[in-house]
Protein backbone atom coordinates (compact mmCIF):
# COMPACT_ATOMS: atom_id res chain seq x y z
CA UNK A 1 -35.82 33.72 -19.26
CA UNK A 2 -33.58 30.39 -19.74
CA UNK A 3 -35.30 27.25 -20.94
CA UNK A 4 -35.53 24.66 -19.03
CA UNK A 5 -33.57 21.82 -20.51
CA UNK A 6 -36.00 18.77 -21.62
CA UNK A 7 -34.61 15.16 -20.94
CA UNK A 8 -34.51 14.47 -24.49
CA UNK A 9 -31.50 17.15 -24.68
CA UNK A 10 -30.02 16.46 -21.85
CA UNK A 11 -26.97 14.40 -21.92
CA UNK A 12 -26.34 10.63 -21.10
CA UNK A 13 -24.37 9.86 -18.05
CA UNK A 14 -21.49 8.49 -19.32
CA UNK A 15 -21.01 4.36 -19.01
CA UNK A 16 -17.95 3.99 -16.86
CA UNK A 17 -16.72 -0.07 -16.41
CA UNK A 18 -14.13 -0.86 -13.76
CA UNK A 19 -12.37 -4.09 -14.09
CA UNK A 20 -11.19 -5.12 -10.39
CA UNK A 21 -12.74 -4.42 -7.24
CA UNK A 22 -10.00 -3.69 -4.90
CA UNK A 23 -9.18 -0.46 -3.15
CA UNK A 24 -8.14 1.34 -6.76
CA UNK A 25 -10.93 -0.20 -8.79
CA UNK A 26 -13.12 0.81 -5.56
CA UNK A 27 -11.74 4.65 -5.65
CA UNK A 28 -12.85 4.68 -8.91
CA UNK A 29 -15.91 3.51 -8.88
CA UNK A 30 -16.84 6.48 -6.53
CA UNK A 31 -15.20 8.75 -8.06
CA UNK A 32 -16.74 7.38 -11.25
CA UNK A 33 -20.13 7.75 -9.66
CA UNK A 34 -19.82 10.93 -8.01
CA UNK A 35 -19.02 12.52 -11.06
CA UNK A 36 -22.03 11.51 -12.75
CA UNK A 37 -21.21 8.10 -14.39
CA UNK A 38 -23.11 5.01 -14.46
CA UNK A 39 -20.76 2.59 -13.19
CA UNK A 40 -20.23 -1.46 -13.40
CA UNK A 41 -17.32 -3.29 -11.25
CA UNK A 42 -16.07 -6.65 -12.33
CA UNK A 43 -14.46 -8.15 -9.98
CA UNK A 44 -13.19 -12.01 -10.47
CA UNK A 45 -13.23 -12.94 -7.46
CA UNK A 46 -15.98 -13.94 -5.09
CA UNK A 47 -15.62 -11.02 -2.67
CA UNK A 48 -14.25 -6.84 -3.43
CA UNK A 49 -11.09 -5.69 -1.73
CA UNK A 50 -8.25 -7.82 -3.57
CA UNK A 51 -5.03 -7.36 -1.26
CA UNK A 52 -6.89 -5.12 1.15
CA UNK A 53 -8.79 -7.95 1.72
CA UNK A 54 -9.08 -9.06 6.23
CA UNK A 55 -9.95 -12.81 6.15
CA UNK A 56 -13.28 -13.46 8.45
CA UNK A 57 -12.47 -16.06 11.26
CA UNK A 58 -11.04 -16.39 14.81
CA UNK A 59 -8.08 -14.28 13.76
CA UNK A 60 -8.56 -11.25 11.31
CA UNK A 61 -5.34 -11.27 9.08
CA UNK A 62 -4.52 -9.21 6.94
CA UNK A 63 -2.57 -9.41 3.50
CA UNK A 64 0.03 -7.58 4.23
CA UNK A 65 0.18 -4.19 6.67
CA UNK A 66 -3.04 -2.24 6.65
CA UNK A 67 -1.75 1.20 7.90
CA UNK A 68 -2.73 4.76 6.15
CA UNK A 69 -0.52 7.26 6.17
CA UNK A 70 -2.55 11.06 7.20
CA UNK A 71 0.04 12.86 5.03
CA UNK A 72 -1.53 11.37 2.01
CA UNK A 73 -4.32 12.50 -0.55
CA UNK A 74 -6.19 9.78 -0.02
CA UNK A 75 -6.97 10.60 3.83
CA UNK A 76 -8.49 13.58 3.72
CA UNK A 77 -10.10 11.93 0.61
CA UNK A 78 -11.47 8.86 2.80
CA UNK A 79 -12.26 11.06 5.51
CA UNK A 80 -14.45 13.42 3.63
CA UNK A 81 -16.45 10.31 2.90
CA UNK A 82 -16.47 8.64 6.32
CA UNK A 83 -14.69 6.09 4.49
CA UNK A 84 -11.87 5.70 7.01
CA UNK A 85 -14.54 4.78 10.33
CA UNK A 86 -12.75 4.57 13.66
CA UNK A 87 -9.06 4.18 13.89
CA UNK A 88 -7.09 1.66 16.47
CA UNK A 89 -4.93 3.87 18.99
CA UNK A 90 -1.96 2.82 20.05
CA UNK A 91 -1.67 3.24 24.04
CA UNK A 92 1.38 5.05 25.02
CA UNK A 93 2.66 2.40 26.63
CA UNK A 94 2.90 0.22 23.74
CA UNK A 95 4.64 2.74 21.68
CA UNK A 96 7.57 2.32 24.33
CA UNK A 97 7.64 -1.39 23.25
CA UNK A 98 9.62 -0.51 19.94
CA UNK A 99 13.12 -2.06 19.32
CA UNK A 100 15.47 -1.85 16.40
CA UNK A 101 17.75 -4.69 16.00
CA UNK A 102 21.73 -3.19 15.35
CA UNK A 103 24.44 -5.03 15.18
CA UNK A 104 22.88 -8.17 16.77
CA UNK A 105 21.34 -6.49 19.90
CA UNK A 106 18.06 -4.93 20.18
CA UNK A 107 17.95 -1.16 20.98
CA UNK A 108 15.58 1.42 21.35
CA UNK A 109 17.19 4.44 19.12
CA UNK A 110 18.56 4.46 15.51
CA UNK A 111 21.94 4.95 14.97
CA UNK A 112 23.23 8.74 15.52
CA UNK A 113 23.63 9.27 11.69
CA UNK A 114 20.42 7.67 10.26
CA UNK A 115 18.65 10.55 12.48
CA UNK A 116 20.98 12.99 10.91
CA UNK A 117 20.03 11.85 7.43
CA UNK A 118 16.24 12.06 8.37
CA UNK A 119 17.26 15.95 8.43
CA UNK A 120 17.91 15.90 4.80
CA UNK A 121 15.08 17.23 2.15
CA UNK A 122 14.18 14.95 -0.19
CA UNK A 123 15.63 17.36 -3.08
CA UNK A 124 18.92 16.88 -0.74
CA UNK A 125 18.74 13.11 -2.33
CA UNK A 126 19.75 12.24 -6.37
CA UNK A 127 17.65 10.39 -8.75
CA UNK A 128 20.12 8.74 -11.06
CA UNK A 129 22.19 7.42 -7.53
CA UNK A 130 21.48 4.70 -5.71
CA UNK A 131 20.50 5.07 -1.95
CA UNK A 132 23.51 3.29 -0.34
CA UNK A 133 25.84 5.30 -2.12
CA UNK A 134 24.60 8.84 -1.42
CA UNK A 135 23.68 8.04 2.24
CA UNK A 136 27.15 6.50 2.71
CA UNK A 137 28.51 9.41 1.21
CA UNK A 138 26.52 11.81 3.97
CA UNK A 139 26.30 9.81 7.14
CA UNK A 140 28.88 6.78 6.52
CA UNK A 141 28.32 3.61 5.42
CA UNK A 142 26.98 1.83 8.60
CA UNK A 143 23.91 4.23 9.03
CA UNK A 144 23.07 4.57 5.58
CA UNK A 145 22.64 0.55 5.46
CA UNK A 146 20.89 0.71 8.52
CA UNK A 147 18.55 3.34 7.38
CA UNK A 148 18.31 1.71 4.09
CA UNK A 149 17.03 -1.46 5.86
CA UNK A 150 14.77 0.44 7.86
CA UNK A 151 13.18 1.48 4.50
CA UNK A 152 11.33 -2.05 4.02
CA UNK A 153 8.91 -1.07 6.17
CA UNK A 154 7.54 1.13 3.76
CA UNK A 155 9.07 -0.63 0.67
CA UNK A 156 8.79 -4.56 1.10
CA UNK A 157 12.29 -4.79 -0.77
CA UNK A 158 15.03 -7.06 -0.20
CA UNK A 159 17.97 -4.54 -1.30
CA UNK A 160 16.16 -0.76 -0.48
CA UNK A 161 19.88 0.49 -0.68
CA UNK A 162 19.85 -0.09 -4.38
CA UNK A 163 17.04 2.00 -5.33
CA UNK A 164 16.97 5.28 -6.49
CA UNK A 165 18.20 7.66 -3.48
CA UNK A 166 15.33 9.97 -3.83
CA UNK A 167 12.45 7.09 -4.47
CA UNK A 168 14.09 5.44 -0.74
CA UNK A 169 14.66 8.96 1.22
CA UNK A 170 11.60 10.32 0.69
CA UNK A 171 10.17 7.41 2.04
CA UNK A 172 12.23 6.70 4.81
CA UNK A 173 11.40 10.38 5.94
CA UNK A 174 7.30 9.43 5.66
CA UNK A 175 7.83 6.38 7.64
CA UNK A 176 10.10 7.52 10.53
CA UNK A 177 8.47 10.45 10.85
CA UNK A 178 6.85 11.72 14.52
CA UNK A 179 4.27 11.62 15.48
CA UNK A 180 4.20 8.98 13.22
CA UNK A 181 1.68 9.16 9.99
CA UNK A 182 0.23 5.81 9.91
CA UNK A 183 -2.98 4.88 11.21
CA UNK A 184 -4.71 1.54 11.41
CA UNK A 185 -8.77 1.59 11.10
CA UNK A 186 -10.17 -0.57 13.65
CA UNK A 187 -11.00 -3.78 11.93
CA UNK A 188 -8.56 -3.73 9.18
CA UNK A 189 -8.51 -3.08 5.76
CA UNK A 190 -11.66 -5.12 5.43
CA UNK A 191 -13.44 -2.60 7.13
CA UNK A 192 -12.25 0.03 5.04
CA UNK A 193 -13.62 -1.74 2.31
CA UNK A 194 -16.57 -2.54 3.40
CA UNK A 195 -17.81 0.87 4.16
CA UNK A 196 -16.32 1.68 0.62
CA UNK A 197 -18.70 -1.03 -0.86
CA UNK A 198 -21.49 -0.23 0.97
CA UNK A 199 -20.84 3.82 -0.57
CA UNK A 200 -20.34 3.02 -4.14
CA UNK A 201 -23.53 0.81 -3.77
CA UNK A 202 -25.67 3.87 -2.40
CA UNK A 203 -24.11 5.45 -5.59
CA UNK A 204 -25.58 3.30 -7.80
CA UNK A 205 -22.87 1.76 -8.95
CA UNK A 206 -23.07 -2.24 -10.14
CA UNK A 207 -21.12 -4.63 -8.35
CA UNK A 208 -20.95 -7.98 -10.44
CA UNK A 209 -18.40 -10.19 -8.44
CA UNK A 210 -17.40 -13.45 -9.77
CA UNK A 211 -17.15 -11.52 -13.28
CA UNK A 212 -14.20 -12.02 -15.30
CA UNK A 213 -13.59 -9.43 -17.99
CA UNK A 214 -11.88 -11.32 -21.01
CA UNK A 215 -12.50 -8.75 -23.94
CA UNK A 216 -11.72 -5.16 -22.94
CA UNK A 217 -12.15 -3.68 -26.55
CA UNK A 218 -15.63 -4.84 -26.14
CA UNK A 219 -15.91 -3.16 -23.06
CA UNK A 220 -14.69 -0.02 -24.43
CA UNK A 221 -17.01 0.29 -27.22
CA UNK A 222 -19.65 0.97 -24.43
CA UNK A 223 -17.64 3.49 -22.67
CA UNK A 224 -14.28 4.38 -20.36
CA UNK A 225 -12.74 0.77 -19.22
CA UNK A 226 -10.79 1.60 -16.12
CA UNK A 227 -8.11 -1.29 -15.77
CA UNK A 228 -7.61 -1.87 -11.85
CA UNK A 229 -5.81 -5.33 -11.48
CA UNK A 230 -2.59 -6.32 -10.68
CA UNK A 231 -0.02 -5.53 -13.63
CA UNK A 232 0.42 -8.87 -14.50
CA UNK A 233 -3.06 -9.78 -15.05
CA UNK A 234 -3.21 -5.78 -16.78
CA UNK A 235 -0.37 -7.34 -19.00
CA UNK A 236 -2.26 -10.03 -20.29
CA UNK A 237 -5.54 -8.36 -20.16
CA UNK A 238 -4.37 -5.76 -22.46
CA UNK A 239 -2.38 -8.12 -24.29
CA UNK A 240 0.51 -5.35 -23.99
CA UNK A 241 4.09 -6.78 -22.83
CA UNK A 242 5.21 -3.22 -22.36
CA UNK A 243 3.37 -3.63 -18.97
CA UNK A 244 6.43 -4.06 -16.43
CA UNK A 245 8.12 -2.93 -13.36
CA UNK A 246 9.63 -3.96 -10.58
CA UNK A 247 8.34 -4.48 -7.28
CA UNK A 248 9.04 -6.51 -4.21
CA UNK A 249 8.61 -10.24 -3.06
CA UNK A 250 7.56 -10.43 0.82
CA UNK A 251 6.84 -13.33 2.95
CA UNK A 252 4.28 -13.19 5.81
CA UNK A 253 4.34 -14.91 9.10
CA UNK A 254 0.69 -14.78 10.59
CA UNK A 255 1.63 -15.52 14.28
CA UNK A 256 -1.45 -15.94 17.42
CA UNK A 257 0.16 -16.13 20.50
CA UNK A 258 -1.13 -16.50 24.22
CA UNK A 259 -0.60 -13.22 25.94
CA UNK A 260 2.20 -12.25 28.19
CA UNK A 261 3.25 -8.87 29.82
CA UNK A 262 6.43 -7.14 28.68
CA UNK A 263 6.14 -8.77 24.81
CA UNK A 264 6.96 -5.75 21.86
CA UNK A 265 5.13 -3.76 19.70
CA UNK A 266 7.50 -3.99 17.37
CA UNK A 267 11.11 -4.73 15.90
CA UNK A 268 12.51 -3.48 12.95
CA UNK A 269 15.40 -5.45 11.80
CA UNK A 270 18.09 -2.99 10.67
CA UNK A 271 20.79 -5.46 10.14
CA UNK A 272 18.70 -6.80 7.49
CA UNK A 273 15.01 -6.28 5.67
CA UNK A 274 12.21 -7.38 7.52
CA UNK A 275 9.94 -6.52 10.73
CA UNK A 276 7.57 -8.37 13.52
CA UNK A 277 4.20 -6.12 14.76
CA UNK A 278 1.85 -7.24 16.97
CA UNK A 279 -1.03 -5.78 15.93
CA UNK A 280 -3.50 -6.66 18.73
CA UNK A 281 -1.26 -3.44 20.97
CA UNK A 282 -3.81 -1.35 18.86
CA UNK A 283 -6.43 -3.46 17.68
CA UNK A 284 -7.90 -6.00 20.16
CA UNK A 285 -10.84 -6.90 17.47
CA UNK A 286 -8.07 -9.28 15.42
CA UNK A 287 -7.86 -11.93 17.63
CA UNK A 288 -9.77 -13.71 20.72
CA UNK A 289 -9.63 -12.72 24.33
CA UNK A 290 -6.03 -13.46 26.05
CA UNK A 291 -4.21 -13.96 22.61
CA UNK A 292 -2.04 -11.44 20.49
CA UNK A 293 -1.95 -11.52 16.53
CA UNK A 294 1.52 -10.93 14.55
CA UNK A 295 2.47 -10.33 11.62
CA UNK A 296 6.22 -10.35 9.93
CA UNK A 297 7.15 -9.40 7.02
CA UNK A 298 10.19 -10.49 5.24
CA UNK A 299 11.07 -9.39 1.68
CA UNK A 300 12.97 -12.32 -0.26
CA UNK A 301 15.51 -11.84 -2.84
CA UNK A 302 15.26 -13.90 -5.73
CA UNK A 303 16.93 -16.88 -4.58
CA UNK A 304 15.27 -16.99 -1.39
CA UNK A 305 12.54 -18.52 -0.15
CA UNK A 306 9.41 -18.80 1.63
CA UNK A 307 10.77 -21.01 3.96
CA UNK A 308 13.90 -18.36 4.19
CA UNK A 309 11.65 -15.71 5.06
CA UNK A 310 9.66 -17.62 7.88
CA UNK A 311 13.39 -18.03 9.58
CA UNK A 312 14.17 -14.54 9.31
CA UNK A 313 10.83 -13.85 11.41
CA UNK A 314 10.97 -16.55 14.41
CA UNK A 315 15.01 -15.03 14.57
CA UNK A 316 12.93 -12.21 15.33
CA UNK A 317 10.51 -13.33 17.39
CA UNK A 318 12.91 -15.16 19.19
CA UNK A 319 14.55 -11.67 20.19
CA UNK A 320 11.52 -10.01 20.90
CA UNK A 321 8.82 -12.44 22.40
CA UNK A 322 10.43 -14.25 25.10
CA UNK A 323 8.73 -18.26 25.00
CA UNK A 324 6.71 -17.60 21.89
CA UNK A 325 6.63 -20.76 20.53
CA UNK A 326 5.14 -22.17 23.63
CA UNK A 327 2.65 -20.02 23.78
CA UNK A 328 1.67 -20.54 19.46
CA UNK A 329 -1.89 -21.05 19.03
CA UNK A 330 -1.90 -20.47 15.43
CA UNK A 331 0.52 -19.67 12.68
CA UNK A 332 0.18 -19.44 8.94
CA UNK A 333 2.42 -17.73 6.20
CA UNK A 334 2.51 -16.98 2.54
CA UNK A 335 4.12 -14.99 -0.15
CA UNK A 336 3.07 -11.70 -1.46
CA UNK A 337 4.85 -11.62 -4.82
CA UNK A 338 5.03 -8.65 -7.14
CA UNK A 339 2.04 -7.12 -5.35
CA UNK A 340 4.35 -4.52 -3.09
CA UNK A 341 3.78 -1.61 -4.64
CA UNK A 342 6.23 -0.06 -7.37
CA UNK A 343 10.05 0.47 -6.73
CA UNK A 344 12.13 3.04 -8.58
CA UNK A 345 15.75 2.29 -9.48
CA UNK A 346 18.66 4.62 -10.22
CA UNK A 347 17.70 6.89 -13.11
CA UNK A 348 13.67 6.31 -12.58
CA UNK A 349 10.65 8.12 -10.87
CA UNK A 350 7.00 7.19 -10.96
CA UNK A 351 6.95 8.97 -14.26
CA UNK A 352 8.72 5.96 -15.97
CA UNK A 353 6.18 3.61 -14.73
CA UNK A 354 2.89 2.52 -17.15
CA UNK A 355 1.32 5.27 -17.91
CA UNK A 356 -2.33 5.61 -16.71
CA UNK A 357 -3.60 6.52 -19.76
CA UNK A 358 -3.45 3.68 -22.31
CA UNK A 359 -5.52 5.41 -25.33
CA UNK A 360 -8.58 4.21 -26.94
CA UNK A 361 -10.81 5.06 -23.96
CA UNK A 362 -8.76 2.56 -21.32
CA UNK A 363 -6.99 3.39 -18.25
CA UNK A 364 -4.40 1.77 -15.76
CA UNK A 365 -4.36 2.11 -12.16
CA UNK A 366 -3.29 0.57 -9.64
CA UNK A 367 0.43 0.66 -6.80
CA UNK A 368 2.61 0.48 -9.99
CA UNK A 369 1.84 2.95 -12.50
CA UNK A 370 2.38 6.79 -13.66
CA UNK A 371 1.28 8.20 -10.53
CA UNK A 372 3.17 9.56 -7.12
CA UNK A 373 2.48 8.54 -3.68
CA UNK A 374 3.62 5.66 -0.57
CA UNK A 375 1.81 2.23 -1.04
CA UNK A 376 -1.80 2.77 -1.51
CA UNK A 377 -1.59 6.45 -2.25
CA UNK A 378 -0.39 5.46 -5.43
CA UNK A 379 -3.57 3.39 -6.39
CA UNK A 380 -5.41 6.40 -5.24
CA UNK A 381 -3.79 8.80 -6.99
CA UNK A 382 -4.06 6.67 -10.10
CA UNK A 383 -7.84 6.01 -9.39
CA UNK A 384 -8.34 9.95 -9.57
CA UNK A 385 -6.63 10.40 -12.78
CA UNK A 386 -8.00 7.81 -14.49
CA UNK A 387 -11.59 9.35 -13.60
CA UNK A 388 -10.81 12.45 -14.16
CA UNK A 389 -9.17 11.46 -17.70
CA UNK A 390 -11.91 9.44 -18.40
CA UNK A 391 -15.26 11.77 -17.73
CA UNK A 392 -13.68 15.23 -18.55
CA UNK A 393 -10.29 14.25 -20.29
CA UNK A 394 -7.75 16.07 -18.20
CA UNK A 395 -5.88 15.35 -15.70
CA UNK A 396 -5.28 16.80 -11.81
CA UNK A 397 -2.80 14.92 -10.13
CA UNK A 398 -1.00 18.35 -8.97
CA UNK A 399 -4.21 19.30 -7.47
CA UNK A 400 -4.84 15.99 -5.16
CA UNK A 401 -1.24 15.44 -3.92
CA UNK A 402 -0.39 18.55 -2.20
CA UNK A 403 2.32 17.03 0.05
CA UNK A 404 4.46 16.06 -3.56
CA UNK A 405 6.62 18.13 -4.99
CA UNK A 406 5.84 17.05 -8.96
CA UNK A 407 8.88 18.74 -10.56
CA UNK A 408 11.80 17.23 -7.85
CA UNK A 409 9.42 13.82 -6.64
């Protein structure tokens, strides 16, 4: 007859510390906590979420678009959990109220040959080639930069058409695809985090907010230090210059106006990067009674500006929501820089990137490192690995990304 193991022999739980309290440092925590850890975030600032933060207020903004994508590992992930609460529907109606701006004029299709490239696998598309190039070479030059520019949507890049042709088609496939995959929780991301919060918390986990973490050797002495901050404050965190890649510059234009009938959903710009969404067609909890909330967003090249971007969204406003700027009852906008997610160029995949695993008991994660995925998959998917790294020492990314092919991605 087996023994009953005695507490004395059992052993610890191992000390798991999570520096950054967004939606990656949140993942994992849980996962962290699930898997039998005891658990601190730090978190700097004086609230969790970090860029999937909703500001509290008249109008409930977000920074930056707030959709999930169901053909992701982290939905059936979040919904497993309850993580995901209810979702904002779109009403059929709205969904008509779509336009595409080509050549100057708004339409309602694509071009002819940027649906014919949507027909191409993603193995169909080169790494070491740039997007422009290949799709010229398939569908001719004025729906591959069309397509390309629809891309931004999913990529918050000023030039999409220079990027790797695989990194760009695989997304542009994702993000026209229909029924579409993305999905907005009612609320925002806020909500999102919230209930995330509120279910590392009834996992025991410690939440010290306001915490800065300055010495992570220190912290690794006790246990597993899992690194979830931007990679420029990982960079100087870890004191490791190595710590790079590229990623996009975006300006937002937070725009409340009164409502009118007949005013868009949204318009893509495919003469150029950038794209206006009301998101009150789905979500009627972001902004008072009688008003919509909009958001553009307009990735800037180097040289441009904030003020560049905010032109490039009222010249699409101005197409798209007839007397807007009589009807203004609030307006903000800001940059999000370097905190887009990673872009792969000509010759690179998500292999290249940081690699989550940065030896001596630390881990990266985060939307720029070693890890595959669209937008916040990739924090997810980092989250996971660095976990399962951390309490059992090997990794299972091939296990929770189904939908990626990890030999051709």
């Amino acid at each position: 007859m087996a023994r009953a193991t005695s507490s004395r022999t059992r052993p610890a739980s191992p000390t798991v510390t999570v520096v950054g309290g967004g939606f990656a440092g949140l993942t994992a925590a849980i996962a962290a906590a699930e898997g039998g850890a005891r658990v601190t975030v730090h978190e700097a600032h004086h609230t969790l979420g970090g860029r999937a933060r909703t500001s509290e207020g008249t109008y409930r903004t977000n920074e930056g678009p707030h959709a999930l994508y169901n053909g992701g590992p982290h939905w059936t992930w979040l919904k497993q959990r309850d993580l995901i609460g209810e979702l904002a529907p779109l009403p059929p109606l709205e969904g008509t109220r779509l336009r595409l701006r080509h050549r100057g004029a708004l339409r309602r299709t694509p071009p002819l040959g940027m649906l014919r490239l949507l027909r191409r696998a993603p193995e169909q598309a080169p790494v070491d080639e740039d997007f422009l190039t290949w799709a010229s070479r398939e569908v001719g030059q004025d729906a591959a930069r069309a397509a390309a520019h629809y891309t931004a949507v999913a990529l918050f890049h000023h030039d999409p058409g220079a990027l790797s042709a695989r990194f760009v088609h695989t997304r542009l496939r994702r993000a026209a695809k229909l029924p579409p995959e993305a999905h907005y929780p009612l609320g925002g991301w806020g909500a999102v985090v919230d209930r995330m919060a509120a279910r590392a918390w009834n996992l025991g986990v410690r939440v010290e907010t306001l915490a800065r973490v300055d010495d992570i050797a220190e912290q690794a002495r006790r246990g597993p230090v899992i690194v979830a901050t931007s990679l420029d404050a990982a960079r100087r965190l870890l004191k490791d210059e190595g710590l790079t890649w590229q990623s996009g510059r975006t300006a937002l234009v937070d725009v409340a106006l009164r409502s009118r009938r007949g005013d868009l959903f949204a318009l893509s710009d495919l003469d150029g990067t950038g794209w206006v969404e009301r998101f009150t067609a789905q979500d009627r909890t972001l902004a008072p009674e009688g008003q919509q909330l909009i958001q553009g967003q307009l990735p800037l090249a180097p040289h441009e500006s904030k003020a560049d971007g905010v032109r490039g969204a009222e010249e699409l406003l101005d197409l798209g929501f007839r007397d807007w700027r009589e009807r203004v009852t609030w307006r903000r906008s800001a940059v999000a820089n370097g905190r887009t997610g990673a872009v792969d160029r000509p010759g690179t995949t998500w292999r290249d990137r940081p690699a989550v695993d940065r030896g001596d008991g630390v881990f990266l994660v985060g939307d720029q490192v070693a890890a595959p995925g669209l937008l916040s998959e990739v924090s997810f998917n980092s989250a996971i690995e660095a976990v399962s790294l951390a309490l059992t020492g090997t990794g299972r990314l091939a296990t929770t990304t189904p939908w990626v092919d990890l030999k051709s991605a």
